[in-house]
PDB file of N, CA and C in Angstrom:
ATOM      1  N   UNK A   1       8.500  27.750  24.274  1.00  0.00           N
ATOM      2  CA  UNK A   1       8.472  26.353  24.618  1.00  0.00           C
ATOM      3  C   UNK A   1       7.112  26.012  25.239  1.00  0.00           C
ATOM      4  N   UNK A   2       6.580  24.891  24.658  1.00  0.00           N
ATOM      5  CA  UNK A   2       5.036  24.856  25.493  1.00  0.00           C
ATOM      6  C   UNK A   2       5.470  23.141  26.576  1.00  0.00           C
ATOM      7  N   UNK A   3       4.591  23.701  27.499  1.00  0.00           N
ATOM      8  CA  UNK A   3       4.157  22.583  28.498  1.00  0.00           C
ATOM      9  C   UNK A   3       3.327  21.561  28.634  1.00  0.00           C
ATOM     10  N   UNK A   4       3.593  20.370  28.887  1.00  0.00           N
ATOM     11  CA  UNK A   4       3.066  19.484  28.842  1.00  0.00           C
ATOM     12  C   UNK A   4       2.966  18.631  29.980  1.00  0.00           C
ATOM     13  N   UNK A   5       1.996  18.756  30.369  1.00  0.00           N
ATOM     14  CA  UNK A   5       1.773  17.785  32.084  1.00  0.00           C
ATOM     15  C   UNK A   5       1.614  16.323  31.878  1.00  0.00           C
ATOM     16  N   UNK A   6       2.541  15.254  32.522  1.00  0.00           N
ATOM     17  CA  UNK A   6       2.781  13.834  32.235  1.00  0.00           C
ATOM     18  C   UNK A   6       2.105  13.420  33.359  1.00  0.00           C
ATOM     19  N   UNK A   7       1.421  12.213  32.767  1.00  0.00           N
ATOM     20  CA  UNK A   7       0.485  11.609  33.843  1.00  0.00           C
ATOM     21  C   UNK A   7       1.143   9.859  33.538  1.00  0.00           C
ATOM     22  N   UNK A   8       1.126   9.401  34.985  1.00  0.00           N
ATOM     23  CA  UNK A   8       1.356   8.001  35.176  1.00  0.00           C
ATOM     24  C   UNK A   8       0.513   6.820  34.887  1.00  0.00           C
ATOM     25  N   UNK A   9       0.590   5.787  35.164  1.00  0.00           N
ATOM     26  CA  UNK A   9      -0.355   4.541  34.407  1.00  0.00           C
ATOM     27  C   UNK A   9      -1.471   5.228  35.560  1.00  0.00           C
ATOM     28  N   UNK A  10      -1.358   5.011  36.415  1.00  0.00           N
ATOM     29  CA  UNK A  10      -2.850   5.869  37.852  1.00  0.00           C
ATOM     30  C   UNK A  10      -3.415   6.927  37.488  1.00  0.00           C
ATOM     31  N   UNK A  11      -2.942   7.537  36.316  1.00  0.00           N
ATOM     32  CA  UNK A  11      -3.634   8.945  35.882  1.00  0.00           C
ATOM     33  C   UNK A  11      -3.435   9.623  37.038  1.00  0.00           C
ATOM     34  N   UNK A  12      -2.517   9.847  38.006  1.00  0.00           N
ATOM     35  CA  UNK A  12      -1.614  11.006  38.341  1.00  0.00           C
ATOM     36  C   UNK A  12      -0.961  11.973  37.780  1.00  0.00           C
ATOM     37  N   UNK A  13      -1.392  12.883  37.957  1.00  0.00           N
ATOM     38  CA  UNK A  13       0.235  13.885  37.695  1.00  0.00           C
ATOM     39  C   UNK A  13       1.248  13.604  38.326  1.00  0.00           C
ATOM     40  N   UNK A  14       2.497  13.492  37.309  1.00  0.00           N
ATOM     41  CA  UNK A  14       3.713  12.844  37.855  1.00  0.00           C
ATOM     42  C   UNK A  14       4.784  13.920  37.036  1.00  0.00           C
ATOM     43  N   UNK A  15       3.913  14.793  36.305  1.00  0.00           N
ATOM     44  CA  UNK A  15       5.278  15.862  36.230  1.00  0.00           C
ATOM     45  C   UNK A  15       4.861  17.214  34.381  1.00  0.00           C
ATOM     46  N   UNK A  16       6.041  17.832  34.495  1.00  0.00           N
ATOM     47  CA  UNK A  16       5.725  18.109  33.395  1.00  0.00           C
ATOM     48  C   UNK A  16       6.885  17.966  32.150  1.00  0.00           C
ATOM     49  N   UNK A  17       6.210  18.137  31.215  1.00  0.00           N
ATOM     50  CA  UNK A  17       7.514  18.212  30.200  1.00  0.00           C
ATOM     51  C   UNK A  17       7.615  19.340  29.469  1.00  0.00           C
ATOM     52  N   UNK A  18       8.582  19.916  28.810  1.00  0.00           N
ATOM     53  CA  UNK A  18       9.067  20.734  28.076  1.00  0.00           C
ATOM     54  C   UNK A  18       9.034  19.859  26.539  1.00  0.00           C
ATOM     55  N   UNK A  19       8.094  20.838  25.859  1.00  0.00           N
ATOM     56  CA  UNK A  19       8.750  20.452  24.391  1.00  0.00           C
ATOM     57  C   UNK A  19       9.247  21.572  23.700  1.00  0.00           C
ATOM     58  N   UNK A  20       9.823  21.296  22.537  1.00  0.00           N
ATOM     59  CA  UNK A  20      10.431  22.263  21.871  1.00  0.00           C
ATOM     60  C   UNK A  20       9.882  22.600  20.480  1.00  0.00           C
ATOM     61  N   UNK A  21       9.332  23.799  20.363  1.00  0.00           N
ATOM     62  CA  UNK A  21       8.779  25.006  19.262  1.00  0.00           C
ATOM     63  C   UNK A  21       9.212  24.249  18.082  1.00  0.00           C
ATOM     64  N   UNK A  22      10.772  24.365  17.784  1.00  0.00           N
ATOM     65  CA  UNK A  22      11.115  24.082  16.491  1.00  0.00           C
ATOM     66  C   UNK A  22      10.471  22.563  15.931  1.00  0.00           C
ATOM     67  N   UNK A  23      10.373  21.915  16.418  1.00  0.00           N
ATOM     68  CA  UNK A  23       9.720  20.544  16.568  1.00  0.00           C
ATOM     69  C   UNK A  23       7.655  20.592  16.644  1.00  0.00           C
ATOM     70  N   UNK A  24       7.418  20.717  17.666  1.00  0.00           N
ATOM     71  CA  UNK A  24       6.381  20.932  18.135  1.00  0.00           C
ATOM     72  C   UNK A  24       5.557  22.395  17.610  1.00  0.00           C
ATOM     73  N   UNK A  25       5.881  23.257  17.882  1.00  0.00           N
ATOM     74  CA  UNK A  25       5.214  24.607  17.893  1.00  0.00           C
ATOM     75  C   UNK A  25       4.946  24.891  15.920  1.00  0.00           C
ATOM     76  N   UNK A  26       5.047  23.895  14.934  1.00  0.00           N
ATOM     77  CA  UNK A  26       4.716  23.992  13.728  1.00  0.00           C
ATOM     78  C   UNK A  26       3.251  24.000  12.820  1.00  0.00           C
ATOM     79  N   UNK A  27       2.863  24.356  12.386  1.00  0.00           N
ATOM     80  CA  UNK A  27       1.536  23.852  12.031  1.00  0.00           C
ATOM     81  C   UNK A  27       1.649  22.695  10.930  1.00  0.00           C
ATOM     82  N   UNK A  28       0.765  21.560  11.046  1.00  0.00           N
ATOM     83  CA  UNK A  28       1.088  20.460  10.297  1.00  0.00           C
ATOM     84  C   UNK A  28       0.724  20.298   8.973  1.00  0.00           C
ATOM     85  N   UNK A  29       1.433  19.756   8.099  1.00  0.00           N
ATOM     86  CA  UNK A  29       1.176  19.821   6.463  1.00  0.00           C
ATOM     87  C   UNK A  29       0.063  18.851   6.370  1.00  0.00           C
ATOM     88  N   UNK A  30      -1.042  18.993   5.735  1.00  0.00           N
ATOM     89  CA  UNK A  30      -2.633  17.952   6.055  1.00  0.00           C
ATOM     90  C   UNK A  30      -2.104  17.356   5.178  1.00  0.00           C
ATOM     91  N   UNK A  31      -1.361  17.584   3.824  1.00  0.00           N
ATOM     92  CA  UNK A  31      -1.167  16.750   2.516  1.00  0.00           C
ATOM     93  C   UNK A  31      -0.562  15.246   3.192  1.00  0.00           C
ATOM     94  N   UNK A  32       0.987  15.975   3.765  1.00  0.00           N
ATOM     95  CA  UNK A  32       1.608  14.620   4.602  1.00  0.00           C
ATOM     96  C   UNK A  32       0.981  14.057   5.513  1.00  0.00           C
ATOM     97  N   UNK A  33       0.032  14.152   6.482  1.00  0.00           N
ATOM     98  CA  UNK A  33      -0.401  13.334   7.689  1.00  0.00           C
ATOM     99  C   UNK A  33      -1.807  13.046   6.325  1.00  0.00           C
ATOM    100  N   UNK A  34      -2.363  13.136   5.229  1.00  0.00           N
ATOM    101  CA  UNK A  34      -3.114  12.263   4.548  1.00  0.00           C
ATOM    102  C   UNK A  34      -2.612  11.567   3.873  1.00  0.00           C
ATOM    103  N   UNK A  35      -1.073  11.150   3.440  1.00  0.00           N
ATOM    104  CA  UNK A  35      -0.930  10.193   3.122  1.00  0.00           C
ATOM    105  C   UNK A  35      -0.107   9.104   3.671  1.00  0.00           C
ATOM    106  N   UNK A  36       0.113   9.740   5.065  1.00  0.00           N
ATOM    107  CA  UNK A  36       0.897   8.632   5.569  1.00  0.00           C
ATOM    108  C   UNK A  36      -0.594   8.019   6.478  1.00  0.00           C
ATOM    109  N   UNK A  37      -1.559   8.415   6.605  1.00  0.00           N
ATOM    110  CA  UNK A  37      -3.260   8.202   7.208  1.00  0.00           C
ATOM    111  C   UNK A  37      -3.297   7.049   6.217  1.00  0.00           C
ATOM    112  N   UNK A  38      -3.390   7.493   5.263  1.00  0.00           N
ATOM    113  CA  UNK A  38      -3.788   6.114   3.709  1.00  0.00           C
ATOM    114  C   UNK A  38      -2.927   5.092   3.551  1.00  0.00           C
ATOM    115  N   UNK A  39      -1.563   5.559   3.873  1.00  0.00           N
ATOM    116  CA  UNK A  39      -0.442   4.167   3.438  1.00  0.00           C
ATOM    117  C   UNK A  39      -0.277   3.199   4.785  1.00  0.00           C
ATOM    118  N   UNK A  40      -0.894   4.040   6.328  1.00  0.00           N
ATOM    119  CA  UNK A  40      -0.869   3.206   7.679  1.00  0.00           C
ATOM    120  C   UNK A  40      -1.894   1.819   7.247  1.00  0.00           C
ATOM    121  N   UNK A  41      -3.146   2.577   6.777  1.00  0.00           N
ATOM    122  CA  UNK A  41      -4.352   2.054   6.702  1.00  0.00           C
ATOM    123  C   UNK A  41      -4.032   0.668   5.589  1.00  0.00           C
ATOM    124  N   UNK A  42      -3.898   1.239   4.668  1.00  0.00           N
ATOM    125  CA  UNK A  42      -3.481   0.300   3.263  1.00  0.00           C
ATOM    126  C   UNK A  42      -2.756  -0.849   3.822  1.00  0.00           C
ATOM    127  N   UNK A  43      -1.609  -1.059   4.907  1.00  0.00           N
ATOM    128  CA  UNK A  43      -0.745  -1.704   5.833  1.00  0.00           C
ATOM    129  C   UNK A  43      -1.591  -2.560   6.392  1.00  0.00           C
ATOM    130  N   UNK A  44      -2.790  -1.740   6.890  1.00  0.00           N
ATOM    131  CA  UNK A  44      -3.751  -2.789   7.790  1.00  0.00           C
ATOM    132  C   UNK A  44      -4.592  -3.886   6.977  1.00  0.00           C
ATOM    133  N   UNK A  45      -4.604  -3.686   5.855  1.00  0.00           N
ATOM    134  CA  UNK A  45      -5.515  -4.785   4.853  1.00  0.00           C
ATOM    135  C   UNK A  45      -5.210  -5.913   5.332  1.00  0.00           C
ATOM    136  N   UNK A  46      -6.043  -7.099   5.014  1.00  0.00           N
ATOM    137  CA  UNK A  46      -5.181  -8.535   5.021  1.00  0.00           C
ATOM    138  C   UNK A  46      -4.678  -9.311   3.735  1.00  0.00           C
ATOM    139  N   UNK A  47      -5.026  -8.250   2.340  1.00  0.00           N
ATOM    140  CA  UNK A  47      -4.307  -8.783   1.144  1.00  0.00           C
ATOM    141  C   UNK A  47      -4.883 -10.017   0.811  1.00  0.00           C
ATOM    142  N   UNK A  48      -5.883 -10.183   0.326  1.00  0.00           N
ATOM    143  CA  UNK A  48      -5.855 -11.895   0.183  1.00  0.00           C
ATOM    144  C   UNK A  48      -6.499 -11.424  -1.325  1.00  0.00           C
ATOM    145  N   UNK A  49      -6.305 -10.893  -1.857  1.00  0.00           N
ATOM    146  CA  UNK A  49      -6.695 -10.912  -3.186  1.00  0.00           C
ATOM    147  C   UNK A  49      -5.598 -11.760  -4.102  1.00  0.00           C
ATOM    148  N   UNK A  50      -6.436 -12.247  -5.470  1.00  0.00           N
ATOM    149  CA  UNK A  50      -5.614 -13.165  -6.099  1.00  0.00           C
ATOM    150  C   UNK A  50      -5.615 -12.780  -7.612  1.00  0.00           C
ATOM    151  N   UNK A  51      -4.640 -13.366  -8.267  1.00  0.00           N
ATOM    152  CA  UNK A  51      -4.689 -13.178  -9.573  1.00  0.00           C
ATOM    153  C   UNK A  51      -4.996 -15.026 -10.487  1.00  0.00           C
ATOM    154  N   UNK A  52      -5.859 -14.502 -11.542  1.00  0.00           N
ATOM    155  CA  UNK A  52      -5.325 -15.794 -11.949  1.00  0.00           C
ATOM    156  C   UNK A  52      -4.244 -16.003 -12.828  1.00  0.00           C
ATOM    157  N   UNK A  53      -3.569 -17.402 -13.036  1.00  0.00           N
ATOM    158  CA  UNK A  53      -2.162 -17.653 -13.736  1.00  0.00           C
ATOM    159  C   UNK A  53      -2.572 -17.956 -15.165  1.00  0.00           C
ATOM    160  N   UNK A  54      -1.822 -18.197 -15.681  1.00  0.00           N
ATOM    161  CA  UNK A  54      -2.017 -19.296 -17.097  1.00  0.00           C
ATOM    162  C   UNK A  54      -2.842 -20.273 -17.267  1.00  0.00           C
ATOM    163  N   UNK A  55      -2.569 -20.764 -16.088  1.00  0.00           N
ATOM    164  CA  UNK A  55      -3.379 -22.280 -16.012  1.00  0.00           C
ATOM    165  C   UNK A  55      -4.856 -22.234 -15.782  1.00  0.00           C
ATOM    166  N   UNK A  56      -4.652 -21.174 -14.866  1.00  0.00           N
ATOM    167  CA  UNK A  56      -6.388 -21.002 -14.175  1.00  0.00           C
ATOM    168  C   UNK A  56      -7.480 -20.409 -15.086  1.00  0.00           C
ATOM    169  N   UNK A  57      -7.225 -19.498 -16.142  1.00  0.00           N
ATOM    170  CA  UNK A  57      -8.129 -18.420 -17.461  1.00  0.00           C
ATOM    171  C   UNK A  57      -8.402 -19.970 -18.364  1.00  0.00           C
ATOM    172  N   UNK A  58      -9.656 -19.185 -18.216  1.00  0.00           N
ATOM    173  CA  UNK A  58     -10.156 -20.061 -19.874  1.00  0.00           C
ATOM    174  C   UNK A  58      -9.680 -20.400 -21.195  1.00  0.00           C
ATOM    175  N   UNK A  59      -9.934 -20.875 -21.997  1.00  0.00           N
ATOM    176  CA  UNK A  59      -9.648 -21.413 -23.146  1.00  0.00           C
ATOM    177  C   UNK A  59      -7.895 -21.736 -23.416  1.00  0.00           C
ATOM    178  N   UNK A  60      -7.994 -21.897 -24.795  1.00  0.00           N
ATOM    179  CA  UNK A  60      -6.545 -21.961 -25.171  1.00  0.00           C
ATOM    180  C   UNK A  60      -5.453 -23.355 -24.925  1.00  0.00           C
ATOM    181  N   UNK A  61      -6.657 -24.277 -25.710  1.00  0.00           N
ATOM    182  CA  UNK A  61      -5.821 -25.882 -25.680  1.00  0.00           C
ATOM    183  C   UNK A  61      -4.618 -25.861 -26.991  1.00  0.00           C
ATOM    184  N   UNK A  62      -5.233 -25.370 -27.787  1.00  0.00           N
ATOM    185  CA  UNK A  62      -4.349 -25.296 -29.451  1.00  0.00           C
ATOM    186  C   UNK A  62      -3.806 -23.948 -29.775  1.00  0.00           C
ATOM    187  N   UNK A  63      -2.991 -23.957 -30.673  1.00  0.00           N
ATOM    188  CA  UNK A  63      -2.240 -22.924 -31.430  1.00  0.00           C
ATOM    189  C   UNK A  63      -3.260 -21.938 -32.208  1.00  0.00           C
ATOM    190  N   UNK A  64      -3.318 -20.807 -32.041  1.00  0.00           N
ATOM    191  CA  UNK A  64      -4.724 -20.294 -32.582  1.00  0.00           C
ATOM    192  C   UNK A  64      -4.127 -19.993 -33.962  1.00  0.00           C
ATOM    193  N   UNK A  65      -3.132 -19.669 -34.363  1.00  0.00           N
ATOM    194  CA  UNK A  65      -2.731 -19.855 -35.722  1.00  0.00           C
ATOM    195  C   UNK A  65      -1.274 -20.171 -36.083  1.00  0.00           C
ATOM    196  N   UNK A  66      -1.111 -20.555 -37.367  1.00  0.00           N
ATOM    197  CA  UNK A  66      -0.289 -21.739 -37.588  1.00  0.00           C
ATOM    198  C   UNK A  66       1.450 -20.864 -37.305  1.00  0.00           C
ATOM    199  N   UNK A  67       2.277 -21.283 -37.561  1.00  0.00           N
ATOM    200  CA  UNK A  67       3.441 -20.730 -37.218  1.00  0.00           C
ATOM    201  C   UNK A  67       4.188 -19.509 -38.150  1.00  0.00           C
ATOM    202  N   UNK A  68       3.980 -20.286 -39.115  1.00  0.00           N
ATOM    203  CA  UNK A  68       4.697 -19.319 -40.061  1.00  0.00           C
ATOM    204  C   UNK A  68       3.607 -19.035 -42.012  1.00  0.00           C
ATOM    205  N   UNK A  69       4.160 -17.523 -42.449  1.00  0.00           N
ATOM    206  CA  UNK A  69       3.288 -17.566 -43.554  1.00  0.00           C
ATOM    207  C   UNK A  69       2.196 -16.667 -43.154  1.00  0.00           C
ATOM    208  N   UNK A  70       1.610 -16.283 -42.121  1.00  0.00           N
ATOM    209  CA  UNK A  70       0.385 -15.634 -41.767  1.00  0.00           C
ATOM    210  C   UNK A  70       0.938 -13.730 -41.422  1.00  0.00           C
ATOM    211  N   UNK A  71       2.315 -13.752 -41.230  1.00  0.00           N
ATOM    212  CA  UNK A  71       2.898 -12.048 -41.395  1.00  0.00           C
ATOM    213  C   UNK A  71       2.583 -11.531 -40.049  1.00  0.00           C
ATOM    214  N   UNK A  72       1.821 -12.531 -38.768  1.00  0.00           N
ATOM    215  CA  UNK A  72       1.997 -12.159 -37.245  1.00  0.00           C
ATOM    216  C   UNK A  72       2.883 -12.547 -36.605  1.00  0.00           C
ATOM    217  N   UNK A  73       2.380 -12.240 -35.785  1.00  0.00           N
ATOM    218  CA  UNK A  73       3.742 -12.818 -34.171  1.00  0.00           C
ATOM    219  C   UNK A  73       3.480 -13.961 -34.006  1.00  0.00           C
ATOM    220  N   UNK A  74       4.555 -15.126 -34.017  1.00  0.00           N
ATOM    221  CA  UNK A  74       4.394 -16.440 -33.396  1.00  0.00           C
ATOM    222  C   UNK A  74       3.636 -16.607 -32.108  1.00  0.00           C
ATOM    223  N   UNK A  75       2.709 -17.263 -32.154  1.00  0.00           N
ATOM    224  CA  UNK A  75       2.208 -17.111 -30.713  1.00  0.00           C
ATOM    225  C   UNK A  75       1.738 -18.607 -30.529  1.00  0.00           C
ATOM    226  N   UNK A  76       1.616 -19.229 -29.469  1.00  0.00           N
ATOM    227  CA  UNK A  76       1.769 -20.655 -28.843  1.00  0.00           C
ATOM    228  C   UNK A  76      -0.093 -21.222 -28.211  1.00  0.00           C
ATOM    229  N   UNK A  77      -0.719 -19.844 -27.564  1.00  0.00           N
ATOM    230  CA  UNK A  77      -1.855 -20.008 -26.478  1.00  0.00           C
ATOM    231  C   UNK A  77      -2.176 -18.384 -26.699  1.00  0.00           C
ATOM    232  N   UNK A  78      -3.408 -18.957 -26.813  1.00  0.00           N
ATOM    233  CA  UNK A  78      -4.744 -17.681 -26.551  1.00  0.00           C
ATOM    234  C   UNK A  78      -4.237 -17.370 -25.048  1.00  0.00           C
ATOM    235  N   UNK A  79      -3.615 -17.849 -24.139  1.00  0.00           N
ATOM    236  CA  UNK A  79      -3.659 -17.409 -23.018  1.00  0.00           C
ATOM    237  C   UNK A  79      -2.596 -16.812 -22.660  1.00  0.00           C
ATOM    238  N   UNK A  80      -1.445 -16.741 -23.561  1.00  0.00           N
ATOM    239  CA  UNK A  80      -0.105 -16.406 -22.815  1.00  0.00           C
ATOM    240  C   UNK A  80      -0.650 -14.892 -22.927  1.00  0.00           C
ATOM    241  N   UNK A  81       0.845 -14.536 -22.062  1.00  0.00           N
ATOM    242  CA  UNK A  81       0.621 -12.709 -21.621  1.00  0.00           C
ATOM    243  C   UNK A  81       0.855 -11.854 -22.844  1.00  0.00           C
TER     244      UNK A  81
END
């Protein structure tokens, strides 16, 4: 069991603690504390990235080809997904 000396908001010693081996006394997996390091961080972004919609991309007022007879996919806009 290792020891641990607790100090108060005054930075006193105010005591000690006991921790426990099975818990504590492990050596730590670097894989897991690097990706929970990356997914804390990733958390901290402020996200403001954007996509554009349909409306916002260029072109695509008309039907780029006619409906039927041409042996493609019906399609409406150069812009749909």
């Amino acid at each position: 069991m290792a020891n641990v000396t607790l100090f108060d908001q005054t930075g006193k010693q105010a005591g000690e603690v006991v921790l426990n081996d099975a818990i504590f006394g492990i050596e730590p997996n670097q894989a897991v504390v690097f990706d929970v390091i990356i997914s804390q961080r990733a958390s901290l972004r402020q996200g403001t990235h954007a996509v554009k919609n349909r409306s916002a991309v260029s072109g695509g007022g008309r039907k780029p080809w006619r409906q039927k007879g041409t042996g493609r996919a019906r399609q409406g806009s150069i812009r749909s997904p």
